[in-house]
N, C-alpha and C. Protein backbone atom coordinates (compact mmCIF):
# COMPACT_ATOMS: atom_id res chain seq x y z
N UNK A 1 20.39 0.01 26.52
CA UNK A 1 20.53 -1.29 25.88
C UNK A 1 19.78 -2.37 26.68
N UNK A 2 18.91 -2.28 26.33
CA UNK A 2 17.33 -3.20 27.46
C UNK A 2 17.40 -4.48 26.73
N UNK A 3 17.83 -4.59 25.55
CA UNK A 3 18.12 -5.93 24.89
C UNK A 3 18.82 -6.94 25.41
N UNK A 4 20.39 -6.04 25.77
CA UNK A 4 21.61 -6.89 26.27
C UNK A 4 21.03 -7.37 27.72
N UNK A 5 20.33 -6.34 28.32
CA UNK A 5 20.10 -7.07 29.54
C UNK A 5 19.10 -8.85 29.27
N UNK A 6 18.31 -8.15 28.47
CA UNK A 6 17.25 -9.37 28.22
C UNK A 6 18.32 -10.78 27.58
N UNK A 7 18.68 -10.30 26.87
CA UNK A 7 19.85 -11.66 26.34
C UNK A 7 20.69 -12.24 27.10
N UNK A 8 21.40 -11.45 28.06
CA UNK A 8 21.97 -11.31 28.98
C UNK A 8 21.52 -12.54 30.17
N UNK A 9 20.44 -12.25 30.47
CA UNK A 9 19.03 -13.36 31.39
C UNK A 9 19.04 -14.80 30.87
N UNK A 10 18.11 -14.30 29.24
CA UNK A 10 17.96 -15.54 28.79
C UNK A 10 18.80 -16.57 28.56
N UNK A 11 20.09 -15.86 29.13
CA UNK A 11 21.60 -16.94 28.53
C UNK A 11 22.05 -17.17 30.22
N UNK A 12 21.53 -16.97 31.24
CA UNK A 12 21.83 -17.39 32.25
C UNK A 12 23.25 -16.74 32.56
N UNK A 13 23.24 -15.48 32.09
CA UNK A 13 24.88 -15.23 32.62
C UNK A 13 24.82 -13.92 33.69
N UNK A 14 25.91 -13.70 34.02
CA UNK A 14 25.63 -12.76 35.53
C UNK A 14 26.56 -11.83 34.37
N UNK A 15 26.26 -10.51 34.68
CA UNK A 15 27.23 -9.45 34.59
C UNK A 15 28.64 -9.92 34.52
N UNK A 16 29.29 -10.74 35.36
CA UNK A 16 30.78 -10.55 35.59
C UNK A 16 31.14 -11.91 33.97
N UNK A 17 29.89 -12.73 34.31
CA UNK A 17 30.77 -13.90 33.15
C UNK A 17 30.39 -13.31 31.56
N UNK A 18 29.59 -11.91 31.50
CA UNK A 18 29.34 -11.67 30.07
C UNK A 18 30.72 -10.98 29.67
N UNK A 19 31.13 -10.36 31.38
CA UNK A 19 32.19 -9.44 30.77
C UNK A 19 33.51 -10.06 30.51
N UNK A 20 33.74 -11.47 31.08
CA UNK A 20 34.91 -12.75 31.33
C UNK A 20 34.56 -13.16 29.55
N UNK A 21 33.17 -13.28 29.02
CA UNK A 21 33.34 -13.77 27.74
C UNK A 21 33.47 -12.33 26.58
N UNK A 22 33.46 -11.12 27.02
CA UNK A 22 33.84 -10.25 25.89
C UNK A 22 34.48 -9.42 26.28
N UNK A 23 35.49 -10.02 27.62
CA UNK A 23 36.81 -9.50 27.69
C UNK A 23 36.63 -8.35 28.09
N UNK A 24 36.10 -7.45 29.15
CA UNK A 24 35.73 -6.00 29.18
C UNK A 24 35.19 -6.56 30.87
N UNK A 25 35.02 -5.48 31.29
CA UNK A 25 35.03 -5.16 33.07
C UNK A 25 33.59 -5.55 33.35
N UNK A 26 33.14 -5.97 34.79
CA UNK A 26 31.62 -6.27 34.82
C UNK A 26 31.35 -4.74 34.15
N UNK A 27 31.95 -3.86 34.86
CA UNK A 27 31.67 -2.50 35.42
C UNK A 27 31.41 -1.90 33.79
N UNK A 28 31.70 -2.29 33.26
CA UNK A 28 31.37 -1.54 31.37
C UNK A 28 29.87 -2.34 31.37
N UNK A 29 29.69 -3.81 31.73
CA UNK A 29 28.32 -4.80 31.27
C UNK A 29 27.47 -3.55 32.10
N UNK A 30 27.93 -3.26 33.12
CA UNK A 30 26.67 -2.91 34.28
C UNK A 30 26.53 -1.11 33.60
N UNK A 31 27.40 -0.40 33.14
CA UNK A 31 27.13 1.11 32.30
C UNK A 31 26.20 0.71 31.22
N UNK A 32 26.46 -0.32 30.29
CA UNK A 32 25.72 -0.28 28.92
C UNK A 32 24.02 -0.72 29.13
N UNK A 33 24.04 -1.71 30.38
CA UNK A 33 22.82 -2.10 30.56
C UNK A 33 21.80 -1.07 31.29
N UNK A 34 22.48 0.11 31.71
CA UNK A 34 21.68 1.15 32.53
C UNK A 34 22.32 2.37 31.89
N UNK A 35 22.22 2.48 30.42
CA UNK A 35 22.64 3.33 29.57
C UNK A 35 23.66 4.24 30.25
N UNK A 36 24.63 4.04 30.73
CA UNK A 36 25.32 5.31 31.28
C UNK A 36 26.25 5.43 30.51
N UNK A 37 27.07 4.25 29.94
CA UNK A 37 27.85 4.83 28.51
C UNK A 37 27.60 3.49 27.23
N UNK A 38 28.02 3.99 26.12
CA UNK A 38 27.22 3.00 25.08
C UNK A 38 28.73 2.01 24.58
N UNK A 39 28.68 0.85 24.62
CA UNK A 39 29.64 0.32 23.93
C UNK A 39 30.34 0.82 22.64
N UNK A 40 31.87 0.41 22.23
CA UNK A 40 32.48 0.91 21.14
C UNK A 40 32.12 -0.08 19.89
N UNK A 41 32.25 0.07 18.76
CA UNK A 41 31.70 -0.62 17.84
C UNK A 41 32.04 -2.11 17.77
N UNK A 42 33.33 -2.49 18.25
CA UNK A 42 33.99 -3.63 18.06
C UNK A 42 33.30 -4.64 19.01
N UNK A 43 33.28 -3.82 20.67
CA UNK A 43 32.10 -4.63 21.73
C UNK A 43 30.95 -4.95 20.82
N UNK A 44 30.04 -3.93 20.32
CA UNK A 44 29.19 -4.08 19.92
C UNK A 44 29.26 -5.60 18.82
N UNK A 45 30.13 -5.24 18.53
CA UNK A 45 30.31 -6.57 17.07
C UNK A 45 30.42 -8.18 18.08
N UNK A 46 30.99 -8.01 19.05
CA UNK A 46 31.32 -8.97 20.07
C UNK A 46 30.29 -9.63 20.83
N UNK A 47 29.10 -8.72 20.88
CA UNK A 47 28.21 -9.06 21.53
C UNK A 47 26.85 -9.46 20.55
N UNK A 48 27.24 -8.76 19.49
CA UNK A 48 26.01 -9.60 18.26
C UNK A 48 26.34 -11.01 17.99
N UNK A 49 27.57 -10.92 18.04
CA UNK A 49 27.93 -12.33 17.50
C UNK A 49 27.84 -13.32 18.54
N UNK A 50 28.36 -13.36 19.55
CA UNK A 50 27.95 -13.68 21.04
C UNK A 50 26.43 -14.13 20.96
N UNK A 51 25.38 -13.22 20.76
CA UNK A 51 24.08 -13.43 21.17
C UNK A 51 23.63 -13.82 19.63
N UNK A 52 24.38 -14.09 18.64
CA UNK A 52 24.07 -14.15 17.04
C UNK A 52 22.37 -13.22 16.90
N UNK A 53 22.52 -12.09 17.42
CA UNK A 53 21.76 -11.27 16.93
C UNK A 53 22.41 -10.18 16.38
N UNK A 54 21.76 -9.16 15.79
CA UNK A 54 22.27 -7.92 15.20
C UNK A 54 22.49 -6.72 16.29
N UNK A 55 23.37 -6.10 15.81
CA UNK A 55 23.96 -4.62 16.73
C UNK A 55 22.23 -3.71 16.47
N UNK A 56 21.71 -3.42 15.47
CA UNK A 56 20.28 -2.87 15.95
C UNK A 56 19.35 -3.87 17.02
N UNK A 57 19.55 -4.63 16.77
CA UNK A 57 18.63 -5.32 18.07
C UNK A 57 19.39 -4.94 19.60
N UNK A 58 20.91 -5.48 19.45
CA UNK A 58 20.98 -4.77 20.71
C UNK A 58 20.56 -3.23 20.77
N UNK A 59 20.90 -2.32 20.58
CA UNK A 59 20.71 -0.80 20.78
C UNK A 59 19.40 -0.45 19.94
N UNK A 60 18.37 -1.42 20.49
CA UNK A 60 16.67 -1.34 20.19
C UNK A 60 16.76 -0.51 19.11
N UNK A 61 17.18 -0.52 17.67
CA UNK A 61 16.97 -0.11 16.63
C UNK A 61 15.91 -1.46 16.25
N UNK A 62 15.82 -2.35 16.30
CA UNK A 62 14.88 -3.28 15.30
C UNK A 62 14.16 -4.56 16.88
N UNK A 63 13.01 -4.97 16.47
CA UNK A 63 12.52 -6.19 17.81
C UNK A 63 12.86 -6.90 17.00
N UNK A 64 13.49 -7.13 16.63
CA UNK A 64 13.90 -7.96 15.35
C UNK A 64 14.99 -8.61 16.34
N UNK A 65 14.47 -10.04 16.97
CA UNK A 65 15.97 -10.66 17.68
C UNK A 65 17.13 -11.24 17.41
N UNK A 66 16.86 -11.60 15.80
CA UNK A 66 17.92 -12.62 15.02
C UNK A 66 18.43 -11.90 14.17
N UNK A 67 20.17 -12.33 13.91
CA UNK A 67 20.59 -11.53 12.40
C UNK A 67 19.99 -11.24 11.61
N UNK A 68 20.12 -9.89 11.12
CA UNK A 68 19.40 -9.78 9.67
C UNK A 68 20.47 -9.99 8.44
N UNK A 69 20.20 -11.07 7.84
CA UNK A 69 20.86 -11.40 6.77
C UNK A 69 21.08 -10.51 5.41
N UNK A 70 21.76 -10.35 5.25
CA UNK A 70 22.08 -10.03 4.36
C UNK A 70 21.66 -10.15 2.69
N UNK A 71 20.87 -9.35 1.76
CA UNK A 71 20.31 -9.98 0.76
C UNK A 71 21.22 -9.45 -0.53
N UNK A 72 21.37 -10.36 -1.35
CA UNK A 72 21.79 -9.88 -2.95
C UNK A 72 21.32 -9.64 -3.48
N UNK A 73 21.20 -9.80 -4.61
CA UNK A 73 21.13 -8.43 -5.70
C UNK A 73 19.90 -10.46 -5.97
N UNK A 74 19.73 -11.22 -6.35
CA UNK A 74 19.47 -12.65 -6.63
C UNK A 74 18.18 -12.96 -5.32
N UNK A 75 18.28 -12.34 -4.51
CA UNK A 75 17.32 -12.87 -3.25
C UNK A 75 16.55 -12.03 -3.09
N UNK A 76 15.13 -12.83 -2.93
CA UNK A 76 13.49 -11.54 -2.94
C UNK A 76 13.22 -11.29 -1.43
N UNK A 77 12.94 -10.24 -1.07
CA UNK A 77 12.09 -9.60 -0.17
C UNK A 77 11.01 -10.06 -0.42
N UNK A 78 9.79 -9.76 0.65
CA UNK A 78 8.54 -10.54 0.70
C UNK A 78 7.90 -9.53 -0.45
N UNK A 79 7.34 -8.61 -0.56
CA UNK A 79 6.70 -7.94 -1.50
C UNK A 79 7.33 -8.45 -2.88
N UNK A 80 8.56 -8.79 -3.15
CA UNK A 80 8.51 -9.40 -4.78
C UNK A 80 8.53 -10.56 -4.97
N UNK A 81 8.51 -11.57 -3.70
CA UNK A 81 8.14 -12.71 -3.42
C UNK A 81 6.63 -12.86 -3.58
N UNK A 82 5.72 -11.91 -3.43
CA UNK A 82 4.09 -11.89 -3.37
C UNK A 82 4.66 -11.46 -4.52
N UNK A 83 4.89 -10.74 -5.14
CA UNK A 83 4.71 -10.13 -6.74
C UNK A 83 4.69 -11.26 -7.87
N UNK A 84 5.43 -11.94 -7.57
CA UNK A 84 6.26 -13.05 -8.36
C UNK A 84 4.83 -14.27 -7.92
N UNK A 85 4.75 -14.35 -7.08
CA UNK A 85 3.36 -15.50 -6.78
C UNK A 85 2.04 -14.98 -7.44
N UNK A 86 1.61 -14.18 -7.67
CA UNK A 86 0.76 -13.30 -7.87
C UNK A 86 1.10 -13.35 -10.00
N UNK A 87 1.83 -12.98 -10.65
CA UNK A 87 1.77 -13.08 -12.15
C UNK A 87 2.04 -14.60 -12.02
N UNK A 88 2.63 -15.19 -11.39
CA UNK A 88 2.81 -16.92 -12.12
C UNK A 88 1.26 -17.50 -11.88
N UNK A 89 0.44 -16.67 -11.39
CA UNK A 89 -1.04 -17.18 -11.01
C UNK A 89 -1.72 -16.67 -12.32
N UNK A 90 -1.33 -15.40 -13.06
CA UNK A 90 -2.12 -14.78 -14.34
C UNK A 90 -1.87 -15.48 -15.52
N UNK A 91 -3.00 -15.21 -16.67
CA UNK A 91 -3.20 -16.06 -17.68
C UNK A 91 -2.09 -15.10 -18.61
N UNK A 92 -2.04 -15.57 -19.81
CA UNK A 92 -0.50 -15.31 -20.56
C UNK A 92 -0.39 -13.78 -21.14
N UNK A 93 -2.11 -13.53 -21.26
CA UNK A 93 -2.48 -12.09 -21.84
C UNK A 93 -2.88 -10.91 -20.61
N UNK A 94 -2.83 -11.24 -19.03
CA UNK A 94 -2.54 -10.89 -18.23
C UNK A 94 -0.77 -10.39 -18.06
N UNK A 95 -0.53 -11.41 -18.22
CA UNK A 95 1.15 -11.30 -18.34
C UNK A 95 1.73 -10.26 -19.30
N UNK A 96 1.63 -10.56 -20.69
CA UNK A 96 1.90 -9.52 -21.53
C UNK A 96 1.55 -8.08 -21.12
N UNK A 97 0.24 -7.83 -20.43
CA UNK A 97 -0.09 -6.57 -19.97
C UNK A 97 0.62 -5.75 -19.07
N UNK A 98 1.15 -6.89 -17.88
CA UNK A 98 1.53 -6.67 -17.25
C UNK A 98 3.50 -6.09 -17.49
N UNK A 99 3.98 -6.85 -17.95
CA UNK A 99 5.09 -6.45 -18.98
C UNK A 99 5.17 -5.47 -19.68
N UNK A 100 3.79 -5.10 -20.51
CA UNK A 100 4.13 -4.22 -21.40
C UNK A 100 4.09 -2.52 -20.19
N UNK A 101 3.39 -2.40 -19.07
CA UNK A 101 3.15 -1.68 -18.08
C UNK A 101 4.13 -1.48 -17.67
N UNK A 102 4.87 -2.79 -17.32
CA UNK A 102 6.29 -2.14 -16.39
C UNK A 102 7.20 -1.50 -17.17
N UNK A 103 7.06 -2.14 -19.01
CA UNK A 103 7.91 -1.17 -19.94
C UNK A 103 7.76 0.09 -19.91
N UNK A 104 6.84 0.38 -20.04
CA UNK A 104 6.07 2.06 -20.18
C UNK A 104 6.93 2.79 -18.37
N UNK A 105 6.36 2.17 -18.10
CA UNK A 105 6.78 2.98 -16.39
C UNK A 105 8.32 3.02 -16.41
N UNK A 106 9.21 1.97 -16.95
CA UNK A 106 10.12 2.35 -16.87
C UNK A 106 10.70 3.12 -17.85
N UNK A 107 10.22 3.45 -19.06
CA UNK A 107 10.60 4.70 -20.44
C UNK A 107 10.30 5.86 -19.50
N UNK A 108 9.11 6.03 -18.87
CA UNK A 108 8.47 7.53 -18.43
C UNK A 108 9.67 7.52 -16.94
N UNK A 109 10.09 6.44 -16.14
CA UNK A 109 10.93 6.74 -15.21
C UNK A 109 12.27 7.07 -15.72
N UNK A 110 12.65 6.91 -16.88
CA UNK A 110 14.15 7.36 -17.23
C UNK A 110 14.15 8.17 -17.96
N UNK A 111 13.13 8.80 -18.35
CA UNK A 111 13.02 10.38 -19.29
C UNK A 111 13.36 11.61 -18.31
């Protein structure tokens, strides 16, 4: 967990006051930061929220340093964000084409 250490720094805290703020022994801060044992899920939750980053960022699943938010079913990812910029740029018989394409693809995807 090479993250926690790095967050760890950048927040000016020593081993003993990370473990005074998530309630747990220096001696657990000083195992997780030199992988010798891995935090339980709830630490883990303690320390994302703590550093308001995500549990993959700590345990270098993502360089991704900030929460990853959460998206609905209503909120675009960048590729249909470019998709969506991209037809509001086409002329109306572009459009129709484009419509009538995604109809077809989706008849031949549900057969």
């Amino acid at each position: 967990m090479k993250n926690l250490r790095e967050l760890r720094k950048k927040h000016n805290l020593s081993q003993q006051k990370l473990a005074d703020i998530l309630h747990i022994s220096q001696q657990s801060v000083y195992k997780y930061e030199n992988d010798i044992t891995s935090p339980d899920i709830e630490t883990l939750k303690n320390m994302a929220d703590y550093f308001d980053t995500s549990i993959d960022y700590l345990v270098n699943y993502t360089d991704i340093p900030h929460k990853i938010e959460p998206v609905t079913e209503n909120m675009l990812n960048l590729d249909e964000t470019i998709l969506i910029e991209q037809y509001r740029g086409l002329t109306i018989h572009q459009k129709d084409l484009v419509l009538l394409l995604m109809k077809e693809f989706m008849n031949q995807h549900h057969k």
